[in-house]
Protein backbone atom coordinates (compact mmCIF):
# COMPACT_ATOMS: atom_id res chain seq x y z
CA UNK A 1 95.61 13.96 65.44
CA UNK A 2 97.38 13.35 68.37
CA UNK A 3 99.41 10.80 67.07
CA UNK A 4 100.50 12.86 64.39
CA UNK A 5 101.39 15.70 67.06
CA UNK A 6 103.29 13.38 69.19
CA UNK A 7 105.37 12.46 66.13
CA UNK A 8 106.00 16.18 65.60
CA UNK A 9 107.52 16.18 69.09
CA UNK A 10 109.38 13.82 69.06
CA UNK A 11 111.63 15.09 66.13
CA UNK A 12 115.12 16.21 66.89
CA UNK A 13 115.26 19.78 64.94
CA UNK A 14 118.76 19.96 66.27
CA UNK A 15 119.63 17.56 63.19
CA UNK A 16 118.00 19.13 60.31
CA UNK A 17 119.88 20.03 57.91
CA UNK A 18 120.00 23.32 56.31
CA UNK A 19 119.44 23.97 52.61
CA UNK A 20 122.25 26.96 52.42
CA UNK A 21 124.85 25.63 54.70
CA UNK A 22 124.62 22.27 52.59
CA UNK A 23 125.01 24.20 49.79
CA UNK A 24 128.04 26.51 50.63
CA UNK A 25 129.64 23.56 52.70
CA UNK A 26 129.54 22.15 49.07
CA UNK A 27 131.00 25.02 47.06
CA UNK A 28 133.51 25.20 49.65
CA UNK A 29 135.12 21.85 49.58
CA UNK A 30 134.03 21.36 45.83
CA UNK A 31 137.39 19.44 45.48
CA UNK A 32 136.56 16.54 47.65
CA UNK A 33 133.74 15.17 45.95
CA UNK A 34 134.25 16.47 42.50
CA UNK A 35 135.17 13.74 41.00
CA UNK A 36 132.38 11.52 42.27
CA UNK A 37 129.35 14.08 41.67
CA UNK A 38 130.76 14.20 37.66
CA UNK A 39 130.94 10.39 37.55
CA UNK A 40 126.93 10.17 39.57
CA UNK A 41 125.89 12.58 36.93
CA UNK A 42 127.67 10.71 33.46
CA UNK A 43 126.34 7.55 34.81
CA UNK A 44 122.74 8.73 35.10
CA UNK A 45 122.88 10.38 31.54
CA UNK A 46 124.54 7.60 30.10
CA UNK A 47 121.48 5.51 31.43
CA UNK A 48 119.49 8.27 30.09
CA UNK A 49 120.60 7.30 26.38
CA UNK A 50 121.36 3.78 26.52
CA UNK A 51 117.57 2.78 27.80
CA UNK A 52 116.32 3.97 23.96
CA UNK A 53 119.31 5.29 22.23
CA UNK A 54 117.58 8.25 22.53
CA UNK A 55 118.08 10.78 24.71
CA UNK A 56 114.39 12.82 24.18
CA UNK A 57 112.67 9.87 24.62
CA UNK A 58 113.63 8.69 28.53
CA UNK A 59 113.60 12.67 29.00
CA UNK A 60 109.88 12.68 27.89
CA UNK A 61 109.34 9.16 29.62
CA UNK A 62 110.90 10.45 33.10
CA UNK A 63 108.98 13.45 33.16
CA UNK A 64 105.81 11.75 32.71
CA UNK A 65 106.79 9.65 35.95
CA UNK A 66 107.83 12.37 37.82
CA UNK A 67 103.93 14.37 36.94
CA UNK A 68 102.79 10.64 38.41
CA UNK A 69 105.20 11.05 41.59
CA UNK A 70 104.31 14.47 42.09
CA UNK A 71 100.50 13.70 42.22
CA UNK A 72 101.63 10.85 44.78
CA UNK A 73 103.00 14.33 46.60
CA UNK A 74 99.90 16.73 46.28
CA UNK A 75 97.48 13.92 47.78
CA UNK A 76 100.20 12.77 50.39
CA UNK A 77 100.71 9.00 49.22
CA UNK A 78 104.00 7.41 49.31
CA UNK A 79 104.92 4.19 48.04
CA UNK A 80 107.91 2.03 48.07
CA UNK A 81 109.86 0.46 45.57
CA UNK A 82 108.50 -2.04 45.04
CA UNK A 83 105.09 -1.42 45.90
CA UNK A 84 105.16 1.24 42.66
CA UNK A 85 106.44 -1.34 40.26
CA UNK A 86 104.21 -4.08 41.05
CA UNK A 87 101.27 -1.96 39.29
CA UNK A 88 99.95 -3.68 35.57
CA UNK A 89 101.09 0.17 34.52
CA UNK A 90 101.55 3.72 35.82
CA UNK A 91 98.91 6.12 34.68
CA UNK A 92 99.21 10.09 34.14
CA UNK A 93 97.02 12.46 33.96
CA UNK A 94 96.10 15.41 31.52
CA UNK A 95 98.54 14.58 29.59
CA UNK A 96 100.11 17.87 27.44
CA UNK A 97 102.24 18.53 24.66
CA UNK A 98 102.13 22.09 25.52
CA UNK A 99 102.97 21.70 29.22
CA UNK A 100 106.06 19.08 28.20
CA UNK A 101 107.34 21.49 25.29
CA UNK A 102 107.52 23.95 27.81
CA UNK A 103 109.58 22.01 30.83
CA UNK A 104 111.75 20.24 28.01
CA UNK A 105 112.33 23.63 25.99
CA UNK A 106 111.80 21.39 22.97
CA UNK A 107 109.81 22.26 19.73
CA UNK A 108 106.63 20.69 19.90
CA UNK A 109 107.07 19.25 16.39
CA UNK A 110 109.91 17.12 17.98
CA UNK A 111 107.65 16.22 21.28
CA UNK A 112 105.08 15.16 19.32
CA UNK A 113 107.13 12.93 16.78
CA UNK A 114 108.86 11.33 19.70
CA UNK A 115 105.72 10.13 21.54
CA UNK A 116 104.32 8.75 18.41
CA UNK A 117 107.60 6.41 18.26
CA UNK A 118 107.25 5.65 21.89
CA UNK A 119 103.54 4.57 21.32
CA UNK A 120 104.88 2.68 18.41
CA UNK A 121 107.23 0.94 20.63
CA UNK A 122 103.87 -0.21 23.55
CA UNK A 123 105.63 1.95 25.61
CA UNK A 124 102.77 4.58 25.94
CA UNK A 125 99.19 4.76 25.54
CA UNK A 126 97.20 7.56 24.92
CA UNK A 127 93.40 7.40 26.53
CA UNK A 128 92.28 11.16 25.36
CA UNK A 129 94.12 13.09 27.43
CA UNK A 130 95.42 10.48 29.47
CA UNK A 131 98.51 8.79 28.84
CA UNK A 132 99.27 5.39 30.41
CA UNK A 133 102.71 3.77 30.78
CA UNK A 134 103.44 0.10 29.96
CA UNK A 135 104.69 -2.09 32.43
CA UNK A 136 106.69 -3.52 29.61
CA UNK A 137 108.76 -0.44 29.74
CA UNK A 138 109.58 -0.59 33.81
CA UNK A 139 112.91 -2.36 33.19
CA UNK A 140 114.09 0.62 31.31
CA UNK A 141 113.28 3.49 34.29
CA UNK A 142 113.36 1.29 37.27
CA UNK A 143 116.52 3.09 38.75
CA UNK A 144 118.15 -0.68 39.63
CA UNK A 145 121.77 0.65 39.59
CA UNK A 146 120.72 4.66 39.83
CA UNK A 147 119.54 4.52 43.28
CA UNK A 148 122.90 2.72 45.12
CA UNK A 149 125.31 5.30 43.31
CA UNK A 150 122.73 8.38 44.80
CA UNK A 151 122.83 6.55 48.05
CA UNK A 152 126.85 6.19 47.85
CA UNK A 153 127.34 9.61 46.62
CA UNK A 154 125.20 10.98 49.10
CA UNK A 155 126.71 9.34 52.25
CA UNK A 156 130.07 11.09 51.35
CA UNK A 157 127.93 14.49 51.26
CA UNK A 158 126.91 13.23 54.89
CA UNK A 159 130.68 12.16 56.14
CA UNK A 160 131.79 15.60 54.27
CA UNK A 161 129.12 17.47 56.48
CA UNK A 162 130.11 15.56 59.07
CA UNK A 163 133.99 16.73 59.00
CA UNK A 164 132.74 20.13 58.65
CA UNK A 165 130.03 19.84 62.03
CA UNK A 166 126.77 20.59 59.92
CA UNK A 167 125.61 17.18 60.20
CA UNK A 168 126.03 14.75 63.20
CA UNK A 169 123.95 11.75 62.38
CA UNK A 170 126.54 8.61 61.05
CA UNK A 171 124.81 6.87 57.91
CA UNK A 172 126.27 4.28 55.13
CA UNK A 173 124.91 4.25 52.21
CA UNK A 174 123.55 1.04 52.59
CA UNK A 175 121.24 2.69 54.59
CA UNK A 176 120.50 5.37 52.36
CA UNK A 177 119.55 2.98 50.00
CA UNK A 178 117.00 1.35 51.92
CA UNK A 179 115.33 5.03 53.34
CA UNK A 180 115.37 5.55 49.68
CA UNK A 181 113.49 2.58 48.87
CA UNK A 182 110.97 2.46 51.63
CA UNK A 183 110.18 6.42 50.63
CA UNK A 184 110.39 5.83 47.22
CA UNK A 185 107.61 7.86 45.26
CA UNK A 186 108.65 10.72 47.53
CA UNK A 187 112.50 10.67 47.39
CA UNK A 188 112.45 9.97 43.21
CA UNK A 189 110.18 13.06 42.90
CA UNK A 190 112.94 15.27 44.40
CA UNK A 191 116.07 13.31 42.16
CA UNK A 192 113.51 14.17 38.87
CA UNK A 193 112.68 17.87 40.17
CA UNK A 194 116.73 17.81 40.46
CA UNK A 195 118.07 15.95 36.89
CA UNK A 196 115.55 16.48 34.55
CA UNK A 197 115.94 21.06 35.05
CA UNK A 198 119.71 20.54 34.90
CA UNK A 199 119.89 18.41 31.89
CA UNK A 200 117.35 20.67 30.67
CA UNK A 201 119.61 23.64 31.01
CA UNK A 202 122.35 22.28 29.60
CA UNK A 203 120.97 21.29 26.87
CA UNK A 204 119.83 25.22 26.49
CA UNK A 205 123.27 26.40 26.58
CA UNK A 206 124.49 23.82 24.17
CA UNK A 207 121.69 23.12 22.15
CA UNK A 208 121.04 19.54 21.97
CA UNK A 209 121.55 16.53 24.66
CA UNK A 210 123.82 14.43 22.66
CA UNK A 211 126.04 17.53 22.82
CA UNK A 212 126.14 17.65 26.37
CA UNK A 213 126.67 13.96 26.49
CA UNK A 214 129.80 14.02 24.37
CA UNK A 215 131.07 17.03 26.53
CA UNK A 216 130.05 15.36 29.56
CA UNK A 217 132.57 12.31 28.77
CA UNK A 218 135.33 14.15 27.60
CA UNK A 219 134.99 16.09 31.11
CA UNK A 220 134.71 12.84 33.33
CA UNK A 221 137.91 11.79 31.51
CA UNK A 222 139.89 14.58 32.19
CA UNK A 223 138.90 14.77 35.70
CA UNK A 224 140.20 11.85 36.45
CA UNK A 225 143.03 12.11 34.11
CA UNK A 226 144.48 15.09 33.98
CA UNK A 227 146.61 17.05 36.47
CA UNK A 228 145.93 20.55 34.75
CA UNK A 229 141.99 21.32 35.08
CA UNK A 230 139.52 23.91 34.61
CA UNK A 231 139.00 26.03 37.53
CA UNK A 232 135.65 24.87 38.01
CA UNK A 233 136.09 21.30 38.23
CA UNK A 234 138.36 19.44 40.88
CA UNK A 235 140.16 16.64 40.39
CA UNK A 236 141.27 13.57 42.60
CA UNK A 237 144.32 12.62 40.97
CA UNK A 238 144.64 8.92 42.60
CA UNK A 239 141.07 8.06 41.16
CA UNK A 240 142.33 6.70 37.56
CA UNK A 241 138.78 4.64 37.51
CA UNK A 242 135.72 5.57 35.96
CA UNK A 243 132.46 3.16 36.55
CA UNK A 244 130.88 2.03 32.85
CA UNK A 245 127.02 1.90 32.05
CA UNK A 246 126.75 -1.67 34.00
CA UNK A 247 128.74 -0.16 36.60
CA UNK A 248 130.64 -3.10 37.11
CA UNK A 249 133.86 -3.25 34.81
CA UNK A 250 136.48 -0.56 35.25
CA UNK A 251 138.32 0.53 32.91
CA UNK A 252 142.04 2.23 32.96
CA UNK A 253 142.36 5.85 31.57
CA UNK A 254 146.34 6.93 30.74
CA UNK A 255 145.65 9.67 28.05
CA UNK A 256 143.84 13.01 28.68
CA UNK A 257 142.41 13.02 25.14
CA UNK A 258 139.25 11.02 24.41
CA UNK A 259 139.06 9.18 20.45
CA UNK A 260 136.09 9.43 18.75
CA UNK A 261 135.79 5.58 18.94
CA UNK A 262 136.08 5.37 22.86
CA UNK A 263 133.60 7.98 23.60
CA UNK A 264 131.35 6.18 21.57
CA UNK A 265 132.20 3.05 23.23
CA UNK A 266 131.74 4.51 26.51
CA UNK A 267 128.47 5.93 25.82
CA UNK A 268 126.88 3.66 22.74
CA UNK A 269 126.40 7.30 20.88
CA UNK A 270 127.33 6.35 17.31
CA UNK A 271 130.70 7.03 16.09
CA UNK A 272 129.89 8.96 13.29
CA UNK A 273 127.49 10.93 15.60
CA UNK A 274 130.34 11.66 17.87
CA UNK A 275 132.35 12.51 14.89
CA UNK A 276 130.41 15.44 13.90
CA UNK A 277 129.35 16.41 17.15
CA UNK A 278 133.07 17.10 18.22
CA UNK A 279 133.70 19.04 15.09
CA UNK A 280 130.97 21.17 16.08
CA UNK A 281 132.37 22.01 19.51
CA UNK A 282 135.87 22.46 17.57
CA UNK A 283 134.35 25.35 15.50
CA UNK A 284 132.70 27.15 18.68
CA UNK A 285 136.34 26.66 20.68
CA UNK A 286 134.93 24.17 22.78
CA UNK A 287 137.23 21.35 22.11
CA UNK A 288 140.34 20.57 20.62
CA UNK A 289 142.03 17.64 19.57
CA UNK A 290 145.73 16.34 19.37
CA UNK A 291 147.64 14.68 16.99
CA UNK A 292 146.62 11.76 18.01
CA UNK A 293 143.23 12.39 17.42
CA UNK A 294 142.19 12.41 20.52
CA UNK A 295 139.70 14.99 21.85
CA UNK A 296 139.83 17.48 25.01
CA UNK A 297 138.07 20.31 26.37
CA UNK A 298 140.24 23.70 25.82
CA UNK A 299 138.00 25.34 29.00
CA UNK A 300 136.81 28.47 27.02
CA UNK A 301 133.54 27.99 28.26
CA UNK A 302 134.35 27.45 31.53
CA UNK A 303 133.28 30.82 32.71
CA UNK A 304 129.65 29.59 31.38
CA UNK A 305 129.26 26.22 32.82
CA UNK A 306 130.11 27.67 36.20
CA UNK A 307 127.95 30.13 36.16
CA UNK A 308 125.51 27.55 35.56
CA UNK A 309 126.73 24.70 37.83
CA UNK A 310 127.03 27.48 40.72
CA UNK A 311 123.25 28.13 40.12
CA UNK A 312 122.45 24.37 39.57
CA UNK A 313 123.93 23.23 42.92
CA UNK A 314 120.97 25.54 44.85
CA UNK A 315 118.75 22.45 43.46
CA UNK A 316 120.83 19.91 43.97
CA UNK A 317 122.03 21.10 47.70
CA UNK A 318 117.94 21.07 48.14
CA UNK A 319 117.60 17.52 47.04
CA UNK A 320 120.73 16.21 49.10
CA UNK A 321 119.25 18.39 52.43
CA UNK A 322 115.93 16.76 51.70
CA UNK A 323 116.63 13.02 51.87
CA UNK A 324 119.73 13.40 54.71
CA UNK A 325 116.75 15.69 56.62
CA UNK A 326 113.96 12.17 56.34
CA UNK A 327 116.74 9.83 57.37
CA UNK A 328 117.92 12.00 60.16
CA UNK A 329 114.25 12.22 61.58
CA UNK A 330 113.29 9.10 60.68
């Protein structure tokens, strides 16, 4: 007991971070990382599809983890990276369709068809109500390249609330990554509790997650593209670079449209997928496209998707508090 009190003392309250001044320090100088939180958040959901060329199916698989890393939580366990992967295979408990339909807001027809395919696949196992992940399947959610773009994109959120005297403790995000690591079970739980609601909600306003993933591109592109923007994105109009799903070849942007052929290239969504997709967002207004068949977003919804991304960035200013808070006292 002691020990534990001593530790209490010894903490520094004078540099934890607040939840709402992180939060309206980031609606405030959206503009400076703008750019880079639409690139973290296209890379993650292009690794979202890419792992099974199916978006439903990581969605299902990550939110099993994240019931695992939240038990981890409740019985106050934390593990680090690699200390969770070295396991034969990650078990969860009371498994439910019911409770999954309900934090996927999908049909449980679909929920249940999809974790028949992934226990086709050896990627699940079902033990009554007990489902058991393969460690076949680690490659496919160990977040290899997720967790150094988090760690980049959330010392810039640190020099930002630097600039603007909220935060006085200097970090890299080489040392993010390794707080990151060594807290593992216990920083991933907060980056799930953050991704998997907003991709939920998206997918709620526009109806499927290939959908949002086509939109999602098309976005990134202009953003980095083009000098006339929605209001409710911000644009750094040096950045002409956008990082691929190895994150390691860039590739030079010049038009503001997007083909067919390159966001399916970009994402590995088919083409013909993206194809009808697009014409789908043509009839609700969402998109246009030039005479060079090219597609861009016309911003009619933009109203809508700030509304939501104002409302979203109360989570994600929690997650971002949460981790700078355990490296500041750490």
């Amino acid at each position: 007991m002691s020990s534990i009190q001593m530790e209490v003392k010894n903490i520094d309250f004078g540099l934890v971070l607040n939840e709402k001044d992180v939060y309206d320090c980031l609606l405030k100088n959206y503009e400076a990382l703008g750019t880079d939180w639409v690139i973290h958040q296209w890379t993650w959901l292009n690794g979202v599809y890419i792992s099974f060329e199916d978006h439903v199916k990581y969605l299902i698989l990550i939110s099993l983890v994240e019931k695992t890393l939240n038990f981890y939580h409740q019985v106050n366990l934390t593990q680090d990276y690699d200390q969770y992967y070295s396991k034969q295979n990650l078990q969860i408990d009371k498994f439910s369709i019911t409770e999954l339909c309900e934090k996927l807001n999908l049909p449980k027809e679909t929920l249940r068809r999809k974790v028949l395919e992934l226990e086709k696949l050896g990627v699940i196992k079902r033990i009554r109500k007990q489902m058991i992940i393969d460690r076949s399947v680690f490659p496919y959610v160990k977040p290899i390249n997720q967790v150094p773009l988090t760690s980049k994109y959330l010392s810039k959120v640190a020099d930002l609330l630097n600039k603007n005297k909220i935060y006085n403790k200097k970090i890299d995000s080489k040392l993010i990554e390794k707080k990151i690591q060594k807290s593992f079970t216990l920083c991933w739980r907060w980056f799930y509790r953050m991704q998997i609601p907003w991709l939920v909600g998206y997918q709620k306003m526009f109806k499927d997650i290939t959908t949002v993933h086509v939109i999602g591109t098309i976005m990134m592109h202009q953003a980095l593209n083009t000098k006339k923007f929605p209001k409710d994105f911000s644009i750094n109009r040096d950045n002409k670079f956008f990082v691929n799903d190895t994150l390691k070849n860039p590739l030079h942007l010049t038009k503001p449209g997007l083909s067919a052929m390159s966001i399916s290239e970009m994402t590995r969504i088919p083409r013909a997928t993206v194809i009808r997709k697009c014409k789908d967002l043509m009839k609700k207004g969402i998109l246009k496209i030039n005479e060079k068949k090219q597609y861009f977003l016309t911003g009619n919804n933009s109203d809508k998707v700030l509304e939501y991304q104002i409302e979203f960035f109360k989570e994600k200013a929690k997650f971002l508090t949460r981790v700078l808070n355990l490296i500041a006292i750490s």
